[in-house]
Protein backbone atom coordinates (compact mmCIF):
# COMPACT_ATOMS: atom_id res chain seq x y z
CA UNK A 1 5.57 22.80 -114.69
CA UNK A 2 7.40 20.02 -116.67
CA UNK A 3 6.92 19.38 -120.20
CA UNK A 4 4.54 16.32 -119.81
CA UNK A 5 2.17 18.23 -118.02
CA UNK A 6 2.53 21.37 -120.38
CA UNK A 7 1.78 18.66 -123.13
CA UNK A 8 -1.31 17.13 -121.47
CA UNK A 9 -2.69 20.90 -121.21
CA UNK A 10 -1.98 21.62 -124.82
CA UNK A 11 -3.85 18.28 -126.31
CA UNK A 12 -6.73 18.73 -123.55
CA UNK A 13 -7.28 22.16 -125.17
CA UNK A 14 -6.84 20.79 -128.66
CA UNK A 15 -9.69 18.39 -128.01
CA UNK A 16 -11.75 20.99 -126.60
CA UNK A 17 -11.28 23.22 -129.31
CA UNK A 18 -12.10 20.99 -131.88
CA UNK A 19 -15.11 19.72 -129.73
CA UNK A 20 -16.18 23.22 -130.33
CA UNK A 21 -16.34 22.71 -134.00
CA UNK A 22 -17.79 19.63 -134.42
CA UNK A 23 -20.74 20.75 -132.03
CA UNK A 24 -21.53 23.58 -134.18
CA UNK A 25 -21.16 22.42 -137.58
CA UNK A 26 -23.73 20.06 -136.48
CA UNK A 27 -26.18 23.20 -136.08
CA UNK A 28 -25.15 25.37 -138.64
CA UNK A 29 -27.35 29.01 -138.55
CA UNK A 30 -30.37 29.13 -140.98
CA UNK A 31 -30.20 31.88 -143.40
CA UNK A 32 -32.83 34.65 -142.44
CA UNK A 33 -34.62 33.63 -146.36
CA UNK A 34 -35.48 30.06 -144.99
CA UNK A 35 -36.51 31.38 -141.31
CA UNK A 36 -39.12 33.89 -142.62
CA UNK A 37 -40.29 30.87 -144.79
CA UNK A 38 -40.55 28.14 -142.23
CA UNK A 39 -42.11 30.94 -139.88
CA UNK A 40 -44.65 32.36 -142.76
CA UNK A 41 -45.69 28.72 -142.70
CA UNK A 42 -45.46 27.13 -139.57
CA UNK A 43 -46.44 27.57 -135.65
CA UNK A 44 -43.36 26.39 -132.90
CA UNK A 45 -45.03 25.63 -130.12
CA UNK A 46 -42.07 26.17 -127.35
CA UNK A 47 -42.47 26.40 -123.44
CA UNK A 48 -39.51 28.62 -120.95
CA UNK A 49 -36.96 26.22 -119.51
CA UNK A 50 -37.38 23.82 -121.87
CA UNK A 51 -34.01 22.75 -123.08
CA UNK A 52 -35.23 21.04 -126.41
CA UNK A 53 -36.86 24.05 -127.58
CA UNK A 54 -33.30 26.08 -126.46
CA UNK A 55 -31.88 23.45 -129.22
CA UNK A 56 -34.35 24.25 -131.44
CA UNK A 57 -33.83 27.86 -131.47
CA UNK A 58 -29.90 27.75 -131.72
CA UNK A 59 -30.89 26.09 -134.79
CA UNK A 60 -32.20 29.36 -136.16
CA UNK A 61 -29.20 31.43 -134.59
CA UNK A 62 -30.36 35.03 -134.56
CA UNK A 63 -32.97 34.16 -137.31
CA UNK A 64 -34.79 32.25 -134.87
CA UNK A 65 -37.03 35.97 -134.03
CA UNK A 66 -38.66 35.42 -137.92
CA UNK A 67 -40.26 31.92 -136.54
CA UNK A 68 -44.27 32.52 -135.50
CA UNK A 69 -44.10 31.16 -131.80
CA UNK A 70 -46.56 30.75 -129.28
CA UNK A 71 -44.47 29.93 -125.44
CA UNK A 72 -46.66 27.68 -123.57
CA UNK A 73 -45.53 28.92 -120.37
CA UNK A 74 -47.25 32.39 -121.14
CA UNK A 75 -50.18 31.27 -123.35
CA UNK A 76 -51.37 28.29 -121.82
CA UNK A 77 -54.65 28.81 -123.47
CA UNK A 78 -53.00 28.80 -126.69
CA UNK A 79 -51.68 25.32 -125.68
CA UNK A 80 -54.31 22.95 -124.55
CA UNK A 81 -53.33 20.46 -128.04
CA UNK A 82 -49.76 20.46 -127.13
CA UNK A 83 -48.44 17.28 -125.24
CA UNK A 84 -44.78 18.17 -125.50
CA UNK A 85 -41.90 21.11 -126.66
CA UNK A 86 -41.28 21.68 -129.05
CA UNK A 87 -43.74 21.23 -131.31
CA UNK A 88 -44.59 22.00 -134.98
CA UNK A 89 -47.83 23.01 -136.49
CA UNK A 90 -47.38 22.50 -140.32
CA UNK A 91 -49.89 22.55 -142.48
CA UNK A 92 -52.89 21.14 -139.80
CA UNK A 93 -50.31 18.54 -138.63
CA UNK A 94 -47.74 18.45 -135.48
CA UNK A 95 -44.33 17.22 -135.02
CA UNK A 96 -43.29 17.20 -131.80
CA UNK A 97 -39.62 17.33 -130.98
CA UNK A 98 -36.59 18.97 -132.20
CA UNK A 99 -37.03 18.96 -136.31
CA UNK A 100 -33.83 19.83 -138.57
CA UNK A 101 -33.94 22.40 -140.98
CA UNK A 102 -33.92 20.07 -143.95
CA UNK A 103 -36.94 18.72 -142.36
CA UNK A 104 -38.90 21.55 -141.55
CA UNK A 105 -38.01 23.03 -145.01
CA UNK A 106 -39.43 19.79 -146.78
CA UNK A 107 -42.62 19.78 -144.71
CA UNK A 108 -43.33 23.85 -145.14
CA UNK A 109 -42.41 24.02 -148.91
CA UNK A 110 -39.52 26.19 -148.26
């Protein structure tokens, strides 16, 4: 291998790295204080395969298990309202979509 291409490998895994950072200091993990909050006061309505709600959760990191959560998939009966996942109950009103913490926090009081 010549030094050019031992170059090009070294600044294609420099960009990859910091890729790697960028993407996840745009989700940073919610502390488990704000999770229990949002989830005392909220219903995420969320459905299996759906790749929002997979966005949604990384969100919450491993705080995502405090959020109250009803999967469409399983509970379809649970889900006759819901047009699209995710989706937010708060306080008699949904938001469909991914929401950001600041967000959610500002609509649940937390």
């Amino acid at each position: 291998m010549d030094k050019r291409n031992a170059f090009t490998i070294v600044i294609i895994l420099v960009v990859i790295i910091f890729a790697y950072f960028i993407i996840n200091k745009q989700h940073p993990e919610t502390d488990e204080e704000v999770a229990k909050c949002i989830g005392k006061n909220s219903v995420l309505y969320i459905q299996l395969g759906c790749s929002a709600c997979k966005v949604q959760e990384d969100m919450f990191g491993e705080n995502y298990q405090y959020l109250n959560k009803i999967d469409c998939f399983f509970e379809q009966d649970k889900c006759t309202d819901i047009t699209a996942t995710p989706t937010w109950l708060i306080k008699g009103k949904k938001y469909e979509g991914v929401q950001s913490i600041e967000k959610l926090k500002e609509l649940t009081g937390c």
